[in-house]
C-alpha atoms as a PDB file:
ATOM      1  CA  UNK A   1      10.802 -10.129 -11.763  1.00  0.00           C
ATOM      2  CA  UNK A   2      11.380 -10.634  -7.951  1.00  0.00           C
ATOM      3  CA  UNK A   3      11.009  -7.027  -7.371  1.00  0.00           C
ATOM      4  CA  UNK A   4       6.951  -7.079  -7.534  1.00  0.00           C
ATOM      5  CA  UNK A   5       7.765  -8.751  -4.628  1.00  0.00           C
ATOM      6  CA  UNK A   6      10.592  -6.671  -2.940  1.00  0.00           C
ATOM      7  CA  UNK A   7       8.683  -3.964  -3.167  1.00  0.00           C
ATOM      8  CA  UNK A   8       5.253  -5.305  -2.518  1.00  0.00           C
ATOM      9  CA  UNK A   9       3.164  -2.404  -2.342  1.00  0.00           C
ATOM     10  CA  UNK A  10       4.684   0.831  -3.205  1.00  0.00           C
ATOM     11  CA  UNK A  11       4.780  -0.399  -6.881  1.00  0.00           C
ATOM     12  CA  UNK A  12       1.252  -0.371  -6.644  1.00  0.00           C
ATOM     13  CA  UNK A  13      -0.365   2.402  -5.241  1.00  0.00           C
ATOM     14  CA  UNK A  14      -1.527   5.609  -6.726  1.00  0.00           C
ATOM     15  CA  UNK A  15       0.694   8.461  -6.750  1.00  0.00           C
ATOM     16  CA  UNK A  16      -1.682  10.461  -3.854  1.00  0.00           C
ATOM     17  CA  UNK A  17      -1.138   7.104  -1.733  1.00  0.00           C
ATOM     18  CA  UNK A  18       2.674   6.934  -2.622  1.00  0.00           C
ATOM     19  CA  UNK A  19       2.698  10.532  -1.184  1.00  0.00           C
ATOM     20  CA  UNK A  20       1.249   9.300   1.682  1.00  0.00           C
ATOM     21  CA  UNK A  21       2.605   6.056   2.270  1.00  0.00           C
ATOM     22  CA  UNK A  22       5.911   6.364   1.286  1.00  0.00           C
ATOM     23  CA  UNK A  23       7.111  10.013   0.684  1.00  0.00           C
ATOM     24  CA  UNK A  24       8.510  12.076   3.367  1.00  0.00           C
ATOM     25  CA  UNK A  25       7.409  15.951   4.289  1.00  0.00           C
ATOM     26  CA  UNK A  26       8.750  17.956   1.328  1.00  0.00           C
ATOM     27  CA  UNK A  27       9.681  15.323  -1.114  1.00  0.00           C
ATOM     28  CA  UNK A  28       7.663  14.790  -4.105  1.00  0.00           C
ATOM     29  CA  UNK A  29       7.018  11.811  -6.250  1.00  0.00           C
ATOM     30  CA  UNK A  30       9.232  11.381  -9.444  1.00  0.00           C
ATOM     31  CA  UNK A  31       9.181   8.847 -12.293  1.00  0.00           C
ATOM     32  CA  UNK A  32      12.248   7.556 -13.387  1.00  0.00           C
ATOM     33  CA  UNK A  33      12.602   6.062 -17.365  1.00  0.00           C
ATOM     34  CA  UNK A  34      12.405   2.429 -17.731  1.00  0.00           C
ATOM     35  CA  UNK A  35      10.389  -0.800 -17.593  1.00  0.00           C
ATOM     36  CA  UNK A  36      10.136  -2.089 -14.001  1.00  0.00           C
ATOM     37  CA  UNK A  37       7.010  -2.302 -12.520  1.00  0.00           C
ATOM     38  CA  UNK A  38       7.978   0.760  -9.998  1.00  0.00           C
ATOM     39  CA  UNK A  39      10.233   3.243 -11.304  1.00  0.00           C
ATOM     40  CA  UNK A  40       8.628   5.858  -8.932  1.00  0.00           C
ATOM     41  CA  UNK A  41      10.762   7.690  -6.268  1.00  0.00           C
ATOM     42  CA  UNK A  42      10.270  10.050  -3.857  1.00  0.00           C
ATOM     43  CA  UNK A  43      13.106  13.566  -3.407  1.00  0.00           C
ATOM     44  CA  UNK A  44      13.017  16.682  -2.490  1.00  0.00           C
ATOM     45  CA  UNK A  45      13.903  17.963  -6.016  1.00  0.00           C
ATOM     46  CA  UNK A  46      14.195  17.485  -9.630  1.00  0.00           C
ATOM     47  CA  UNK A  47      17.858  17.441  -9.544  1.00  0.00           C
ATOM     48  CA  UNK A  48      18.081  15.079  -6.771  1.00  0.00           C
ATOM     49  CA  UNK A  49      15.661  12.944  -8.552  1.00  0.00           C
ATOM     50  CA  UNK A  50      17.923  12.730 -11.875  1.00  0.00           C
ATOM     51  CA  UNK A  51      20.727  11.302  -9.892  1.00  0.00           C
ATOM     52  CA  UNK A  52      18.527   9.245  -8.149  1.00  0.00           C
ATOM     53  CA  UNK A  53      17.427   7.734 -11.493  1.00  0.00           C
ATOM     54  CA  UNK A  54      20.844   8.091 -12.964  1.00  0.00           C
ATOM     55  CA  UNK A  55      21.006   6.703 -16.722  1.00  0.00           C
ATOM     56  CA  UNK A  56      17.142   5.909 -16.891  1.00  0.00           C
ATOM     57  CA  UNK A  57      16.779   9.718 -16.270  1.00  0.00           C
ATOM     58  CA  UNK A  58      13.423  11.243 -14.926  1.00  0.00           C
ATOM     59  CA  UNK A  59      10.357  11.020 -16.954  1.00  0.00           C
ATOM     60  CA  UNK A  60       7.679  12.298 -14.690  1.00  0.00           C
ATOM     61  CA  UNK A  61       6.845  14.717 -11.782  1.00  0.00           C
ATOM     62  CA  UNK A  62       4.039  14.076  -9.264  1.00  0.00           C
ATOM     63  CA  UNK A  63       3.624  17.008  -6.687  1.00  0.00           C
ATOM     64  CA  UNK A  64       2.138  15.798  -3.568  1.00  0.00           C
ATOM     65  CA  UNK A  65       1.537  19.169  -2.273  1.00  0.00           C
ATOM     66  CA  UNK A  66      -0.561  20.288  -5.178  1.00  0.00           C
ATOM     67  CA  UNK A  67      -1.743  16.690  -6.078  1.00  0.00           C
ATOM     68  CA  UNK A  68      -0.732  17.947 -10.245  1.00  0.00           C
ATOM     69  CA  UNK A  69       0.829  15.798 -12.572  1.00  0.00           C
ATOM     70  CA  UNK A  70       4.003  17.397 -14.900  1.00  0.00           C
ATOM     71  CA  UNK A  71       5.468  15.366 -17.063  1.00  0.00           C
ATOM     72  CA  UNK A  72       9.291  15.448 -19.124  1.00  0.00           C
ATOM     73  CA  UNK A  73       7.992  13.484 -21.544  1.00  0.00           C
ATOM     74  CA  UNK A  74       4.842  11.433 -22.184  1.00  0.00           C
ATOM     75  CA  UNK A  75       6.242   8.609 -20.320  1.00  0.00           C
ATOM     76  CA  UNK A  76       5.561  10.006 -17.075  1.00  0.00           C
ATOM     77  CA  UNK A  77       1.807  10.969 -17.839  1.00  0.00           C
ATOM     78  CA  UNK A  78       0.722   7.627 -19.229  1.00  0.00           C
ATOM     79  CA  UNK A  79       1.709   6.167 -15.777  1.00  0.00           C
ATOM     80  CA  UNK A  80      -0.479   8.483 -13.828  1.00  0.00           C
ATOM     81  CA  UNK A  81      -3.343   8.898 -16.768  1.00  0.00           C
ATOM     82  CA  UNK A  82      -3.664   4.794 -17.110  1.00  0.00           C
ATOM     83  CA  UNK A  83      -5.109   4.288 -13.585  1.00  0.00           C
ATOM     84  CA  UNK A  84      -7.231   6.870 -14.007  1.00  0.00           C
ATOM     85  CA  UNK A  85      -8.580   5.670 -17.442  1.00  0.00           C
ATOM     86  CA  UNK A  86      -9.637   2.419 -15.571  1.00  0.00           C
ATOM     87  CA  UNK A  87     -11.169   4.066 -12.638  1.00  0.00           C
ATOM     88  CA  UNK A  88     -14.738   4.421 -14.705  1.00  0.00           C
ATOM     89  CA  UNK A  89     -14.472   0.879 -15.530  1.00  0.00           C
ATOM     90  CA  UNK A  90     -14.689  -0.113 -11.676  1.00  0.00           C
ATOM     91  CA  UNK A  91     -17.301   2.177 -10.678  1.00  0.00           C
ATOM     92  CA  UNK A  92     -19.198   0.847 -14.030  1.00  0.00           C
ATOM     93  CA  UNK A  93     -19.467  -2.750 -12.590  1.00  0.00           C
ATOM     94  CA  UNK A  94     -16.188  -4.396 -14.806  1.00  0.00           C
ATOM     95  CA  UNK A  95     -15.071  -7.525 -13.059  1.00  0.00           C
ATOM     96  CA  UNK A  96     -11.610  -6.997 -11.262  1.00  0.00           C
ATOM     97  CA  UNK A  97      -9.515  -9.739 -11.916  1.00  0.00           C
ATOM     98  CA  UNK A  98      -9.501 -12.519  -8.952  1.00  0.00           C
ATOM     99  CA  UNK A  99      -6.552 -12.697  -6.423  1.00  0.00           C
ATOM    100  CA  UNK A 100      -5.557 -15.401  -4.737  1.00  0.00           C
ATOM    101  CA  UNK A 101      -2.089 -15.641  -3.287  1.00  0.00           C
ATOM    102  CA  UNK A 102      -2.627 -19.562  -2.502  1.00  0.00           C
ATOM    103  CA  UNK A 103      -2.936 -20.748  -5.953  1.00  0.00           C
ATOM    104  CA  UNK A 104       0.658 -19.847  -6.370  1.00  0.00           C
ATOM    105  CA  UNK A 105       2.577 -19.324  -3.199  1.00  0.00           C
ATOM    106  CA  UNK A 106       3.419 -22.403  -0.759  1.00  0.00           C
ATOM    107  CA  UNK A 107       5.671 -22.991   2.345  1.00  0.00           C
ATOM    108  CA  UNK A 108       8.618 -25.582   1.162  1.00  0.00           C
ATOM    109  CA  UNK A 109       8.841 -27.104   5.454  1.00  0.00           C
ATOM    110  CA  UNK A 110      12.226 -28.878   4.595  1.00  0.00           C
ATOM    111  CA  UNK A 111      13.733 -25.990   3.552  1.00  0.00           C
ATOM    112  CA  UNK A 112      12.293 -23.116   5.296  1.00  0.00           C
ATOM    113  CA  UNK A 113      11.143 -21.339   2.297  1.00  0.00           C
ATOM    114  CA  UNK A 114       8.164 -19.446   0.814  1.00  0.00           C
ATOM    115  CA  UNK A 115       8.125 -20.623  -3.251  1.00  0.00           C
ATOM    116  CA  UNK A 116       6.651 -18.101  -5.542  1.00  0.00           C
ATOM    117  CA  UNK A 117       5.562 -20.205  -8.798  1.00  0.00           C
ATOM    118  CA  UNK A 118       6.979 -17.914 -11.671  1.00  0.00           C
ATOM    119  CA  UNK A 119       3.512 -17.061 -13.075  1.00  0.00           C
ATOM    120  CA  UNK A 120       2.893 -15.164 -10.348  1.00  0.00           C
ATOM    121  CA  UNK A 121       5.340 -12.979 -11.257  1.00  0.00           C
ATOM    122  CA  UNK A 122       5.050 -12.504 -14.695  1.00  0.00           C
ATOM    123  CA  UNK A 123       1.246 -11.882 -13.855  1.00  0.00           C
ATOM    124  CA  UNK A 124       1.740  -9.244 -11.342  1.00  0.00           C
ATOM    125  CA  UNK A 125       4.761  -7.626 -13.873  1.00  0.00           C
ATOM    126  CA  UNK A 126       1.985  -7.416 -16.519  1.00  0.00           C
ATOM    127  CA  UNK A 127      -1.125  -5.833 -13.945  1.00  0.00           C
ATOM    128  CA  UNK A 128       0.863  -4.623 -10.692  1.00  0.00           C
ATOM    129  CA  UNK A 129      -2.665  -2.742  -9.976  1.00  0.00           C
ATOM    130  CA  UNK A 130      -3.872  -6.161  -9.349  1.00  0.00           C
ATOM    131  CA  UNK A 131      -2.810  -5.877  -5.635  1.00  0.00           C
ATOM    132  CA  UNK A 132      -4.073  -2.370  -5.277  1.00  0.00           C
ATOM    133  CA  UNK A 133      -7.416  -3.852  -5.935  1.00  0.00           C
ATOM    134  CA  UNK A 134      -7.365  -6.791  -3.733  1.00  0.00           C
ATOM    135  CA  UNK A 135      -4.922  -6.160  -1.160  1.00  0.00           C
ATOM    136  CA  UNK A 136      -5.306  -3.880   2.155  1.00  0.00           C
ATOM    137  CA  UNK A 137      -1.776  -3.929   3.231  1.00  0.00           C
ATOM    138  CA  UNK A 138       0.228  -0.570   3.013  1.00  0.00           C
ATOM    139  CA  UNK A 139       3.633   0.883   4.038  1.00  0.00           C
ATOM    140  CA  UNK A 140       3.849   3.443   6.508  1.00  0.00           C
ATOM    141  CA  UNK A 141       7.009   5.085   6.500  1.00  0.00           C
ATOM    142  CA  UNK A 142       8.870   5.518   9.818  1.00  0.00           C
ATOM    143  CA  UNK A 143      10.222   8.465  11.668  1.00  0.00           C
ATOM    144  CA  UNK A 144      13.892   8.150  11.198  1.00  0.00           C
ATOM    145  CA  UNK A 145      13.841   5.485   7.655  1.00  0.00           C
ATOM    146  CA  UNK A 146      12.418   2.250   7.010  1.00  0.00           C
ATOM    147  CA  UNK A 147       9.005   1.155   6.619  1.00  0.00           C
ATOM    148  CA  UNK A 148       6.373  -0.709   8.542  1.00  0.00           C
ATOM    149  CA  UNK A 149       3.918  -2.982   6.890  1.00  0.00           C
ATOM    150  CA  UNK A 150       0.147  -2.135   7.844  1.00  0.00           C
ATOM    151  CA  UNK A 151      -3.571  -3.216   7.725  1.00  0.00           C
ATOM    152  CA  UNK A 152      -2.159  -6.808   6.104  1.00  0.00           C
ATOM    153  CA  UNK A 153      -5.267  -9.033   5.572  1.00  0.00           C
ATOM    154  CA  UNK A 154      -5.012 -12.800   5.411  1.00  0.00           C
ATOM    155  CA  UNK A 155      -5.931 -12.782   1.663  1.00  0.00           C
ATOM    156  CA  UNK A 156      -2.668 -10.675   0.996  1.00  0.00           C
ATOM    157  CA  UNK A 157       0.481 -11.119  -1.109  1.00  0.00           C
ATOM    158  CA  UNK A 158       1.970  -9.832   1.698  1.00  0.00           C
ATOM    159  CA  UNK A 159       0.758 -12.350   4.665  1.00  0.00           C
ATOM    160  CA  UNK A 160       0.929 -15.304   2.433  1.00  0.00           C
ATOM    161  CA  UNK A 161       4.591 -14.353   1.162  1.00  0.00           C
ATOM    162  CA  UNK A 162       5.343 -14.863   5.403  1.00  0.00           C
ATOM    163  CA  UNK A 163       4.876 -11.299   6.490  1.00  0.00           C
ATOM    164  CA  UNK A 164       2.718  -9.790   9.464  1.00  0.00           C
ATOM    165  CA  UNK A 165       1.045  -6.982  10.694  1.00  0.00           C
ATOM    166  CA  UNK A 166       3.774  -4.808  12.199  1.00  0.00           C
ATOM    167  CA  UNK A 167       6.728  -5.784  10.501  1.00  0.00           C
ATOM    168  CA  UNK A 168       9.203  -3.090   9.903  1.00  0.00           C
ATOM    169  CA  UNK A 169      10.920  -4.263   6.226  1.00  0.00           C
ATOM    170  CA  UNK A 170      15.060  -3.954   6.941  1.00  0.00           C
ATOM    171  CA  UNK A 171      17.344  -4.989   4.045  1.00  0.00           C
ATOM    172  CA  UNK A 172      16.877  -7.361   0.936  1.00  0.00           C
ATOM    173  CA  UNK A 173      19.735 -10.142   0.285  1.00  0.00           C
ATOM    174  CA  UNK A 174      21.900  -7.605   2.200  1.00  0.00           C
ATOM    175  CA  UNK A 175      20.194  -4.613   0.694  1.00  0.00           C
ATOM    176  CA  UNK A 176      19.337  -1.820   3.308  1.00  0.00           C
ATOM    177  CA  UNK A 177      15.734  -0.395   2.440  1.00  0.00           C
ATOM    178  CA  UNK A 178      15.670   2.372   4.482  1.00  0.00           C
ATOM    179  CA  UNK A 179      14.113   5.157   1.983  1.00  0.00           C
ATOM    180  CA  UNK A 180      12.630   4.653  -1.071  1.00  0.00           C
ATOM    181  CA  UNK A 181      15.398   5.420  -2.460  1.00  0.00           C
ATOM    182  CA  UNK A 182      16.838   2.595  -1.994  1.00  0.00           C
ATOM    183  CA  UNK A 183      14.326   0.012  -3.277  1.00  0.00           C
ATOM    184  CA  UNK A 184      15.013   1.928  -6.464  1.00  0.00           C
ATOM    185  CA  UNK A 185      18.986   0.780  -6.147  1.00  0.00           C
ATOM    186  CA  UNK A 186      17.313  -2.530  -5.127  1.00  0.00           C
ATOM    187  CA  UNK A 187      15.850  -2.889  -8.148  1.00  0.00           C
ATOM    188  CA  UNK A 188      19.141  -3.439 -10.665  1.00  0.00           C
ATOM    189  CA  UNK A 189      20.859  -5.821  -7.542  1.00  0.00           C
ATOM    190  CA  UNK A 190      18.027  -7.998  -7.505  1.00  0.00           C
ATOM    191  CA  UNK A 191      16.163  -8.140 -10.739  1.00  0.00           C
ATOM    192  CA  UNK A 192      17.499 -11.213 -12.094  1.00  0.00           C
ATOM    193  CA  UNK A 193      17.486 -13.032  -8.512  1.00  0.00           C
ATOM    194  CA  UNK A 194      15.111 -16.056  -7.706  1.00  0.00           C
ATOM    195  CA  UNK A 195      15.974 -16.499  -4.167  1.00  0.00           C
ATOM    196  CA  UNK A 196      15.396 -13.512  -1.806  1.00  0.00           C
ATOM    197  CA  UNK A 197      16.287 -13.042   1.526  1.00  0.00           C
ATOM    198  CA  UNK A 198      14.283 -10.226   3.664  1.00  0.00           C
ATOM    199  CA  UNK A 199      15.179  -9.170   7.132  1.00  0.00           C
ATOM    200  CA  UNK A 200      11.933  -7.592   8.637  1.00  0.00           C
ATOM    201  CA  UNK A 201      12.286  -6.314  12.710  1.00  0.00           C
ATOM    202  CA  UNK A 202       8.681  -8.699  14.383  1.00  0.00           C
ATOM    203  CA  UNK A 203       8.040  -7.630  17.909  1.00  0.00           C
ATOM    204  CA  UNK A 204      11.073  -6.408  18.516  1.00  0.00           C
ATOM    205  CA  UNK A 205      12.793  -9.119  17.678  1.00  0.00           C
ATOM    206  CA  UNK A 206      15.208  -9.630  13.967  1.00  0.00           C
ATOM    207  CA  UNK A 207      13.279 -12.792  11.620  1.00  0.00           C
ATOM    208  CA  UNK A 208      14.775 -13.640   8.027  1.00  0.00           C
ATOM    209  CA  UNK A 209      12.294 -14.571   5.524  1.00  0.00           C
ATOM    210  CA  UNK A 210      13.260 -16.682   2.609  1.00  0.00           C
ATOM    211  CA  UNK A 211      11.487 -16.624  -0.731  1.00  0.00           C
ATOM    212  CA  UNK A 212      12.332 -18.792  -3.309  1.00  0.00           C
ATOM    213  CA  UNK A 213      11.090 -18.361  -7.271  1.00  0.00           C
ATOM    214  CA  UNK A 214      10.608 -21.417  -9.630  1.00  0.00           C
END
């Protein structure tokens, strides 16, 4: 599931950050139907949102003026009402589960290439919140589209997948990912991918980085 990666941290916040972090003035945060790890949008209403989502169709409604939930069907409220469920659990002393980006992510020299081993994946697809908990980098959405990441620490997916402080994310194996929006369209194109190609803009200055998955 390359797209825990794509997307990075979006997938992971909580709604109020994904307001924040990734929604523009006026839009609100929308749940689209399906299984991906992020099937949460941003628009600036419910009908934009259903063609946004086309055939999965919209599930859930986050307002992040109001900061209430409303959901279509239950769907959207077990999204929003799971991370709260386990917020009690962290303030009652329950071990987070350990991250370390090392034990499965290495730099292949001949080839140029970050490898993700495949585990990774599947562990991240099964506890996405897993880099909420241990990771400080963030998206901060830029006047204009695109995003820039922020606050990356060197213990994050992020800086070990080859990304810095400052780097403003531009297209995907071609893919432009200038809204939200469009990492949701990302999402179909590059599901089934194991080789990834992300242009980020670093001082300036255009850098490709390659990710491989085995």
């Amino acid at each position: 599931m390359p797209l825990a990666l794509l997307l990075l941290f979006p997938a992971c916040k909580s709604n109020e950050d994904f307001c924040a972090e990734v929604c523009l003035p006026g839009e609100d945060v929308y749940v689209c139907g399906g299984q991906t790890t992020n099937n949460r949008i941003c628009s600036v209403s419910s009908a934009a949102a259903t063609a946004q989502c086309g055939e999965l169709g919209v599930v859930g409604q986050y307002s992040c003026g109001s900061g209430n939930d409303e959901a279509g069907e239950e769907g959207g409220d077990d999204e929003a009402g799971s991370s709260q469920e386990e917020q009690p659990e962290e303030e009652g002393g329950a071990s987070q589960p350990s991250w370390a980006p090392d034990d499965f992510i290495w730099y292949d020299r001949d080839a140029g290439t970050t490898v993700v081993a495949r585990e990774l994946i599947d562990i991240i697809a099964a506890d996405g919140g897993i880099i909420a908990v241990n990771d400080s980098t963030s998206m901060v959405p830029l006047e204009g589209g695109y995003f820039r990441l922020d606050s990356v620490g060197r213990d994050d997916l992020a800086y070990h997948l080859g990304f810095m402080e400052g780097d403003i994310i531009r297209s995907a194996n071609g893919i432009d990912l200038s809204s939200a929006a469009d990492y949701m369209l990302a999402i179909g194109a590059l599901a089934a991918k194991s080789k990834l190609s992300i242009v980020v803009t670093r001082a300036g200055a255009a850098k490709t980085i390659l990710i491989r998955i085995e």
